[in-house]
Protein backbone atom coordinates (compact mmCIF):
# COMPACT_ATOMS: atom_id res chain seq x y z
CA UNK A 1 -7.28 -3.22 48.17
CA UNK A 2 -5.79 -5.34 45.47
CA UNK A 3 -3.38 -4.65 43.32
CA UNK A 4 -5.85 -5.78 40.09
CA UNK A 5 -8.40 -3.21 41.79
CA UNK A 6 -6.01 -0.35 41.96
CA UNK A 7 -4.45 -0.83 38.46
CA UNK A 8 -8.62 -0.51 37.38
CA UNK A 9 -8.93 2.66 39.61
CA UNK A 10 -5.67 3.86 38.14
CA UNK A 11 -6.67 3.12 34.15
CA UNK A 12 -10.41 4.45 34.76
CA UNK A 13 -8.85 7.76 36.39
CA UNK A 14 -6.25 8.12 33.10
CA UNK A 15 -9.32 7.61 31.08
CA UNK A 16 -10.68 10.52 32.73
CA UNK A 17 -8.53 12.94 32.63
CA UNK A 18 -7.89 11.99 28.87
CA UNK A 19 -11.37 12.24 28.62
CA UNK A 20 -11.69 15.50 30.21
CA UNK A 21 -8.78 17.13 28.67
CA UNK A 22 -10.07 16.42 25.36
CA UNK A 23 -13.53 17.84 26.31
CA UNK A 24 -11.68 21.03 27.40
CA UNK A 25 -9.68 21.39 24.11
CA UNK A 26 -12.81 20.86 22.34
CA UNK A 27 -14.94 23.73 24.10
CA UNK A 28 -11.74 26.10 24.42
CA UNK A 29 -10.39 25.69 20.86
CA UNK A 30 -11.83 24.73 17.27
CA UNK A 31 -15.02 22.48 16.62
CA UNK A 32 -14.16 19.30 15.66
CA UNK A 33 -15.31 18.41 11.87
CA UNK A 34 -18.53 16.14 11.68
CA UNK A 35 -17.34 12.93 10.79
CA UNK A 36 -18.59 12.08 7.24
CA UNK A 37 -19.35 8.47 5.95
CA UNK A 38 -16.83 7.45 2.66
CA UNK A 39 -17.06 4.66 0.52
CA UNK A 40 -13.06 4.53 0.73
CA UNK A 41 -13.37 4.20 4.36
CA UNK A 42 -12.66 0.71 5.99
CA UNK A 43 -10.79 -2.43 4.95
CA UNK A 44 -13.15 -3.22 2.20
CA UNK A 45 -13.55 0.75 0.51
CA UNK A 46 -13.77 1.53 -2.90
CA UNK A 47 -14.00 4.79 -4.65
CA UNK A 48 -17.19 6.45 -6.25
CA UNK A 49 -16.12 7.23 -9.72
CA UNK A 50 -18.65 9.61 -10.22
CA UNK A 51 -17.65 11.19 -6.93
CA UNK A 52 -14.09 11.47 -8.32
CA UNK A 53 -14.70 12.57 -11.46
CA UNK A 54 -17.65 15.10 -9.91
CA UNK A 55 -14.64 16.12 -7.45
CA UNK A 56 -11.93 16.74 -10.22
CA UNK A 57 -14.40 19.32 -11.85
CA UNK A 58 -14.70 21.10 -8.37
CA UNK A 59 -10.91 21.04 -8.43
CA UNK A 60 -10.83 22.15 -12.02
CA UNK A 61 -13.23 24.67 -12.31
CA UNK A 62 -12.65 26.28 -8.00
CA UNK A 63 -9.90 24.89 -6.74
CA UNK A 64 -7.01 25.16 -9.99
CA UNK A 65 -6.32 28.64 -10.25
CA UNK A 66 -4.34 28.66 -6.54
CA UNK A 67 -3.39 25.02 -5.80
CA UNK A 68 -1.65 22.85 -8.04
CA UNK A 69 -1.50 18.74 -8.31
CA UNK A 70 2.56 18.57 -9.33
CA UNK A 71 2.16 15.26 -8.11
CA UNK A 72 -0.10 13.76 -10.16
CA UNK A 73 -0.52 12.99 -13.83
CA UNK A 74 -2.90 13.43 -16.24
CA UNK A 75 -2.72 9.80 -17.16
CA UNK A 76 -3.09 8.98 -13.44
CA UNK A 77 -6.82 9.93 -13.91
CA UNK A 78 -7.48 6.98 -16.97
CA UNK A 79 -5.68 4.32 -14.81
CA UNK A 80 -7.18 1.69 -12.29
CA UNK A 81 -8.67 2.89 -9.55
CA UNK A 82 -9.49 6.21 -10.51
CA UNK A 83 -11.94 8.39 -11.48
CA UNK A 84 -12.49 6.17 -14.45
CA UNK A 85 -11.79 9.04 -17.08
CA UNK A 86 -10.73 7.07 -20.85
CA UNK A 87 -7.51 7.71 -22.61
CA UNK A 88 -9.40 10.08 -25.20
CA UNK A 89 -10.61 12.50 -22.73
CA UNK A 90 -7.63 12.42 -20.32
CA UNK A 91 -5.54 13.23 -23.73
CA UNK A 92 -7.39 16.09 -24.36
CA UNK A 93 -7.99 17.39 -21.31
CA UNK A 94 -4.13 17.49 -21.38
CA UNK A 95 -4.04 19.37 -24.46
CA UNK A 96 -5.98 22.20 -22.94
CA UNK A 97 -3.05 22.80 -20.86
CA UNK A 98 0.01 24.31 -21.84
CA UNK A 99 3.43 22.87 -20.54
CA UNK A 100 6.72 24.47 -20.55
CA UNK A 101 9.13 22.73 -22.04
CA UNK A 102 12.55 22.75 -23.89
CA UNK A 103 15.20 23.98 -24.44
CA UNK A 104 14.76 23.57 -28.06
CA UNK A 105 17.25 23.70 -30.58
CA UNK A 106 17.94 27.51 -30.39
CA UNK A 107 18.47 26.88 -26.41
CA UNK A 108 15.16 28.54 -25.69
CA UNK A 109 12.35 27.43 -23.21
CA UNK A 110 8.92 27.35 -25.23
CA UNK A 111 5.10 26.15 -24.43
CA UNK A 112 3.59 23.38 -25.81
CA UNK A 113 -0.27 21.29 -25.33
CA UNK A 114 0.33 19.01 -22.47
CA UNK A 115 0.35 15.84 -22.91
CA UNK A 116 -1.23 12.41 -20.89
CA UNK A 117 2.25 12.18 -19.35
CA UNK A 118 2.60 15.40 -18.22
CA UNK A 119 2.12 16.78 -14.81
CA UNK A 120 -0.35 19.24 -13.38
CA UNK A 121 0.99 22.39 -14.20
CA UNK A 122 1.89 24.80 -10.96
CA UNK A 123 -0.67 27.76 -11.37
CA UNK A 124 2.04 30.46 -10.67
CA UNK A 125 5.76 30.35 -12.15
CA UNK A 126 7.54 30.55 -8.38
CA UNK A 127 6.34 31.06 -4.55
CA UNK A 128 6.93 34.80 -4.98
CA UNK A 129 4.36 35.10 -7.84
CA UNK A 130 1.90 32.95 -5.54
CA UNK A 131 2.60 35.12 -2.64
CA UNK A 132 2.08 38.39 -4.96
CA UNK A 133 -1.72 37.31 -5.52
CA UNK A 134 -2.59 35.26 -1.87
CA UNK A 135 -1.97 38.47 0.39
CA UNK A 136 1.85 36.96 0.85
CA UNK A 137 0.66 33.35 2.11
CA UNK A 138 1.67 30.53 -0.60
CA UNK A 139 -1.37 28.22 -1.36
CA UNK A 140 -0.36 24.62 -0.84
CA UNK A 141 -0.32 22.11 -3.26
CA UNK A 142 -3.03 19.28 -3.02
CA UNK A 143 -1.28 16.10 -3.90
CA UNK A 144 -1.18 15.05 -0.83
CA UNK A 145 -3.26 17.86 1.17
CA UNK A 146 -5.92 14.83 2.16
CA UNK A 147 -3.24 12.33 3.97
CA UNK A 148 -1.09 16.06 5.65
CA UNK A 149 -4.19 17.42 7.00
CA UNK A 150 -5.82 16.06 9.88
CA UNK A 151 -7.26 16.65 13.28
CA UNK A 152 -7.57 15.06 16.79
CA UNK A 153 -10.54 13.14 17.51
CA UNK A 154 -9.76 12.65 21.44
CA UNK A 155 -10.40 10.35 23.56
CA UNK A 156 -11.95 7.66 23.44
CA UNK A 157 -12.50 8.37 19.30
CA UNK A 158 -8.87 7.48 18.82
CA UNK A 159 -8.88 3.97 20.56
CA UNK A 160 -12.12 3.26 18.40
CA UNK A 161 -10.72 4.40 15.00
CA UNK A 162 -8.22 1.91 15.94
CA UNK A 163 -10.67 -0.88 16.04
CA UNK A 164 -12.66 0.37 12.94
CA UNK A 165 -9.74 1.56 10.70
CA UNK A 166 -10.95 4.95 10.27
CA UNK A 167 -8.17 6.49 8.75
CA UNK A 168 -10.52 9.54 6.94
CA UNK A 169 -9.66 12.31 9.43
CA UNK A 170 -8.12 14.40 6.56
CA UNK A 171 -11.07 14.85 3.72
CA UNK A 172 -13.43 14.94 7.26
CA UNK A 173 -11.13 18.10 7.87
CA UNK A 174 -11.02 19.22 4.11
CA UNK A 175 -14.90 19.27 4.14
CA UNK A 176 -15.46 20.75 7.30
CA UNK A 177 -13.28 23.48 6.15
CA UNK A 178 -14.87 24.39 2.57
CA UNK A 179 -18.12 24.60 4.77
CA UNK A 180 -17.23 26.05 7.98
CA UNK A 181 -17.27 29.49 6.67
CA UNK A 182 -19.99 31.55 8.53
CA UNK A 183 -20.43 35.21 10.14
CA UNK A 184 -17.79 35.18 13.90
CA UNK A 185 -19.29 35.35 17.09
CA UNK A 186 -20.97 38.62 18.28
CA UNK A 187 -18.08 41.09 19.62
CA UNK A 188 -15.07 38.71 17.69
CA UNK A 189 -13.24 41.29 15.50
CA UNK A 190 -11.95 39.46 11.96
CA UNK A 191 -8.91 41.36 11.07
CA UNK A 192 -8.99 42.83 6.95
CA UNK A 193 -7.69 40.10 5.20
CA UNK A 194 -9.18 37.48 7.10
CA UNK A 195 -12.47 35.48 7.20
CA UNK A 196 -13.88 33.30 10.13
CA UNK A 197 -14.17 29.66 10.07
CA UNK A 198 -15.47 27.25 12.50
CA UNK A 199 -13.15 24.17 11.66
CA UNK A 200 -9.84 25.91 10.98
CA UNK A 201 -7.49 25.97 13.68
CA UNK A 202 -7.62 29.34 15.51
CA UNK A 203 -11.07 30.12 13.00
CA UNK A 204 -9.16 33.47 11.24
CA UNK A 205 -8.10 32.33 7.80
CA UNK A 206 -6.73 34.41 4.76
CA UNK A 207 -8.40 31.88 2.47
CA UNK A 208 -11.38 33.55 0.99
CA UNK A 209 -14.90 30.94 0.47
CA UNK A 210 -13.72 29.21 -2.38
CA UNK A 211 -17.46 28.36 -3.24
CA UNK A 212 -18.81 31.43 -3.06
CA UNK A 213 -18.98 31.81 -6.53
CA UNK A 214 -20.48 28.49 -6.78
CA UNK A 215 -23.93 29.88 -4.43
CA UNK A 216 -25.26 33.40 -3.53
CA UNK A 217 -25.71 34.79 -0.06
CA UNK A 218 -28.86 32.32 0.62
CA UNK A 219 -26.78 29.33 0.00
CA UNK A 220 -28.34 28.53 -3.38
CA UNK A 221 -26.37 26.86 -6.15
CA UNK A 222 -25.75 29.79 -8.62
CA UNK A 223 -25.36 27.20 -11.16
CA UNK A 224 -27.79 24.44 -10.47
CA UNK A 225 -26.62 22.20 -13.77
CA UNK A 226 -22.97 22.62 -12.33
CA UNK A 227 -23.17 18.62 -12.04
CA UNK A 228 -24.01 17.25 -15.35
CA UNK A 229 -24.47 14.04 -13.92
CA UNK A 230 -27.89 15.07 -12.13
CA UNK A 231 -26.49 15.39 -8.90
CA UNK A 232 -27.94 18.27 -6.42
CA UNK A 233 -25.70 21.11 -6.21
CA UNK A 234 -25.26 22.17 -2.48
CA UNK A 235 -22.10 22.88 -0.54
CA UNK A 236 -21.88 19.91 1.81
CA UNK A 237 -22.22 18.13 -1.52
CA UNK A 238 -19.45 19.81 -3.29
CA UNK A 239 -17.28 19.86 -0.11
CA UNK A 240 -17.05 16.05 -0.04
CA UNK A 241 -17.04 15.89 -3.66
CA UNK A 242 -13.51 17.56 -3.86
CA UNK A 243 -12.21 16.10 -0.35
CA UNK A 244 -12.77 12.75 -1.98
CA UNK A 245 -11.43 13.75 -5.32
CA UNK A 246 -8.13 15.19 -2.88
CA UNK A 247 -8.00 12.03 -0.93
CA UNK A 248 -7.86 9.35 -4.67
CA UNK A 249 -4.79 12.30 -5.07
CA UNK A 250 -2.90 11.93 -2.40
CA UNK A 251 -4.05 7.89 -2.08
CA UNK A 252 -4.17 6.36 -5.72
CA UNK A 253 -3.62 2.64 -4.80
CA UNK A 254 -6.22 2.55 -2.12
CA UNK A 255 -8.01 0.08 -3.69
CA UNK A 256 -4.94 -2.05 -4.38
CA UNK A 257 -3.48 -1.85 -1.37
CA UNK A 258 -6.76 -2.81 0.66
CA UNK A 259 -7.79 -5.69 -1.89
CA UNK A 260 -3.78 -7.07 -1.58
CA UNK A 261 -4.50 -6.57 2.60
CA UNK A 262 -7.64 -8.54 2.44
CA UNK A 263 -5.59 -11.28 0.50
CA UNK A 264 -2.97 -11.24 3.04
CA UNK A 265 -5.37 -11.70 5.78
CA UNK A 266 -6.87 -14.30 4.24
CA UNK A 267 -3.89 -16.00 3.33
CA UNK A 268 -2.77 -15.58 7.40
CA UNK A 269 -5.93 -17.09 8.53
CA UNK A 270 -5.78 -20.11 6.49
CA UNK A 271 -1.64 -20.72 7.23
CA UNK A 272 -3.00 -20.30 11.07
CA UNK A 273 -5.36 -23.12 10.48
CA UNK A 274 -3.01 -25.52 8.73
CA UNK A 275 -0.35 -24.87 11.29
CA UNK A 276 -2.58 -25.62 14.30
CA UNK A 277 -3.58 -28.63 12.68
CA UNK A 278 -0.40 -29.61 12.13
CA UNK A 279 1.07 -28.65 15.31
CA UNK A 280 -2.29 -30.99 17.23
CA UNK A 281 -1.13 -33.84 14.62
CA UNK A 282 2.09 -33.78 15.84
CA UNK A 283 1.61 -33.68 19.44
CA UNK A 284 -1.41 -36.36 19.20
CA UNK A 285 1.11 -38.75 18.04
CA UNK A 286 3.95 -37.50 20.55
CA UNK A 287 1.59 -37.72 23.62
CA UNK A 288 0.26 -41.07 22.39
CA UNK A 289 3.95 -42.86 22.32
CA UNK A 290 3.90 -41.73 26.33
């Protein structure tokens, strides 16, 4: 035997046992997240505005009360990129909120409207407020929640998302979470506190539905003009409506930074050309002197 033909024997048995080990994780542990298709995703991905701006209303309307965007402006949603909001309605949308400030002359701290400048207010004064009303747990914030929370796709997933850039592991998770809540298996006790779901890692969570008061037992949309823009109300919907709003959060240049790679590229292609054509000019000239 070769030595090529036992370095293939050895890389084909490494594939599977990678293979297998990431079949047995799979059937002994969580469900992995369907994979969902995302405008963002690839070299070329842009955001749905509507999506984002459908998204921030999830976040606004479900999703504020517990987890807070300190990360983010309110000007951030007018700017390039984003959900496409104008300066008028990011300014008042601001002014709905109400920012502590100072001190003021007197040396006292005092509220005032937010303004486009401002921050996301946290929704609780301190940790130990938040850990008063989320049965001691301390919700996390969502800046960044789309690019911290991930999962792993196995082999050979990985060594293809490597070829295809998919880099969208985090909202796949985010969505597969807001709609993996379901009844547990037959003879599965859920302690009190906790609620079964098929895409969170060890399926008890102390998050409670957070749509549930977005559809009734049956799964229909309690609300069915919740979307003004026309757009069916159903929670797979809604899930990626708020995973993509999380993911323009934690990734506000996406756009920029994947037009300014596609430059690059094509800037590297062409100084590729003009140095191989220099480089066979040269050496024509070199090997016709011999």
């Amino acid at each position: 035997m070769t030595i090529a033909s036992r370095s293939l024997i050895a890389a084909l048995a490494i594939a599977g046992l990678a293979t297998a080990g990431s079949s047995a994780l799979a059937a002994g542990g969580n469900e992995h997240p369907p994979a969902q298709k995302w405008t963002f995703s690839g070299p070329f991905g842009t955001y749905d505005r509507a999506q984002l701006q459908r998204g921030f209303k999830v976040y606004k309307e479900v999703c504020a009360a517990c987890h807070g965007l300190e990360k983010v402006s309110f000007r951030n949603l007018a700017e390039a990129g984003g959900p496409g909001f104008t300066a008028g309605q990011v300014k008042t949308l601001a002014a709905d909120y109400k920012i502590k400030d100072g001190p003021n002359e007197s040396g006292d701290m005092f509220e005032r409207p937010g303004r486009p400048s401002d921050r996301f207010p946290r929704p609780f004064a301190n940790d130990e407020a938040a850990k008063a009303s989320n049965n001691g747990a301390v919700p996390p914030d969502f800046s960044v929640i789309a690019k911290a929370r991930t999962y792993e796709r196995g082999f050979p997933m990985w060594a293809i998302d490597i070829v295809t850039q998919y880099q969208e592991q985090g909202v796949d998770y985010i969505t597969g979470l807001m709609t993996g809540y379901v009844a547990p298996p037959a003879g599965v006790k859920v302690e009190d506190g906790l609620h079964w779901n098929t895409y969170f890692p060890g399926n008890k969570i102390a998050m409670a539905n957070p749509l549930i008061g977005l559809f009734d037992d049956s799964g229909k949309a309690s609300d069915p003009g919740f979307y003004t823009d026309g757009t069916p109300v159903t929670r797979e919907q809604v899930a990626r409506d708020i995973s993509a709003f999380l993911m323009w959060a934690a990734e506000p240049k996406l756009e920029e930074r994947k037009q300014i790679g596609a430059k690059v590229m094509l800037w590297l292609i062409l100084l590729a050309g003009l140095l191989y054509f220099t480089k066979k000019r040269i050496w024509s000239r070199l090997e016709g002197a011999h």
